[in-house]
Protein backbone atom coordinates (compact mmCIF):
# COMPACT_ATOMS: atom_id res chain seq x y z
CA UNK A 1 0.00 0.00 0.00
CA UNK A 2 2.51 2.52 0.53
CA UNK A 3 4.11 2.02 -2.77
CA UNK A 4 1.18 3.67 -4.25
CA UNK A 5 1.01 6.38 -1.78
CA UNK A 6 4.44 7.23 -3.10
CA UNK A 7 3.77 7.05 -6.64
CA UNK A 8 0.26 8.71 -6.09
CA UNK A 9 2.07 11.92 -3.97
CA UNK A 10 4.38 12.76 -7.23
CA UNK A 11 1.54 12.91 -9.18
CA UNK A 12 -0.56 16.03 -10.33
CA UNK A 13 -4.31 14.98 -9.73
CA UNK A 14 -5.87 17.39 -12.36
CA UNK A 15 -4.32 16.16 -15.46
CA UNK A 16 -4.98 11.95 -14.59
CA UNK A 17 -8.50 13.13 -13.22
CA UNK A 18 -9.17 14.90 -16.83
CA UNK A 19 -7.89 11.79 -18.53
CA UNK A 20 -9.62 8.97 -16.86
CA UNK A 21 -12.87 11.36 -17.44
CA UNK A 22 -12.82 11.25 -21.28
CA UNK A 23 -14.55 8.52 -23.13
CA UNK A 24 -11.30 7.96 -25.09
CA UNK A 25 -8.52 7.92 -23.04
CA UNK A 26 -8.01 4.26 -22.02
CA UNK A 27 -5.96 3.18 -18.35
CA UNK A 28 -2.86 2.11 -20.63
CA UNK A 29 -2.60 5.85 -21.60
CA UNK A 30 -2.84 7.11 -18.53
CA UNK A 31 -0.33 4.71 -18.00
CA UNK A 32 2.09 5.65 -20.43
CA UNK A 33 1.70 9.12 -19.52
CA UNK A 34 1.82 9.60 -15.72
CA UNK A 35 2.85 5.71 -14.39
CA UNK A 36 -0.13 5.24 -12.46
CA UNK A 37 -1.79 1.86 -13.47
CA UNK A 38 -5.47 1.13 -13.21
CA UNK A 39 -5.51 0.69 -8.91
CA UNK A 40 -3.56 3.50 -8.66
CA UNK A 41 -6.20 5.89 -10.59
CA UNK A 42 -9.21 4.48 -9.24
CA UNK A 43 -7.31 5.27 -5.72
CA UNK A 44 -6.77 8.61 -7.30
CA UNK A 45 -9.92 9.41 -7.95
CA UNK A 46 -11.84 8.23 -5.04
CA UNK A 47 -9.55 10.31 -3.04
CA UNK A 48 -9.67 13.62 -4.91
CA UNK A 49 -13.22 13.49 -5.72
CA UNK A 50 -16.90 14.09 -4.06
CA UNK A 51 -18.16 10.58 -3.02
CA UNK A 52 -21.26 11.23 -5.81
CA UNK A 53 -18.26 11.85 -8.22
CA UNK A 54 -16.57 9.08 -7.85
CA UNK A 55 -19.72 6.71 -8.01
CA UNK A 56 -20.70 8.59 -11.03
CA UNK A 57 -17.51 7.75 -12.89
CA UNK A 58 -17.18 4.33 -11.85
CA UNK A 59 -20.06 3.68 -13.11
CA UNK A 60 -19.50 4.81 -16.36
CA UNK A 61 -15.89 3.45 -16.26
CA UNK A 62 -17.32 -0.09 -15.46
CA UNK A 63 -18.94 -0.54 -18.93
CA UNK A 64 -16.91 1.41 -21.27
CA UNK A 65 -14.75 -0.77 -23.30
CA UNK A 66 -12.47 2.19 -24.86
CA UNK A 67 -11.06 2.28 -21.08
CA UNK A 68 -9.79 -1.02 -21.70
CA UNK A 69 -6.78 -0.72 -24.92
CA UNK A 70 -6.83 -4.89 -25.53
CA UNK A 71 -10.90 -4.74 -24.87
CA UNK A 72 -11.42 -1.92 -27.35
CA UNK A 73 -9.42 -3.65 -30.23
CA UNK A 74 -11.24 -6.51 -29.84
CA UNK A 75 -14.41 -5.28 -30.09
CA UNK A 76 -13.35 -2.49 -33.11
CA UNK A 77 -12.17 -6.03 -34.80
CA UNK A 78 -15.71 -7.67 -34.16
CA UNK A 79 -17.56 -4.58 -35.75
CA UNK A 80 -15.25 -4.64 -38.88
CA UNK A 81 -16.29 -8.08 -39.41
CA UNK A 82 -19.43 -7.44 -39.49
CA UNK A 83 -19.34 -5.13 -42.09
């Protein structure tokens, strides 16, 4: 647990907070960009926001498949297909 205290307390909130908002942006990004893996945001987040926030974006984090890199591919491949 303290490991991700660490890495957490480097970290500027705003910018992961705006990325794990958009629809787009998937965990692997955030990632890449600010070393934080999936735990480590949702830790993030339920810290820094209001309890209704937090609830409110989990549950639309839960479901979305472009949060997800390997998840999104796979379902972008199954569409193709279709066509």
């Amino acid at each position: 647990m303290k490991s991700k205290r660490k890495a957490i307390k480097g970290v500027d909130p705003s910018p992961v907070i705006r990325m794990a908002w958009e629809d787009r942006c998937s965990f692997e990004t955030i990632e890449e960009r600010t070393g934080l893996n999936e735990a480590a945001v949702i830790h993030l987040m339920r810290r820094e926001l209001k309890p209704s926030s937090f609830r409110l974006w989990r549950s639309r984090v839960s479901g979305r498949v472009t949060k997800h890199r390997k998840r999104f591919r796979r379902e972008r491949k199954s569409l193709r297909a279709g066509l």
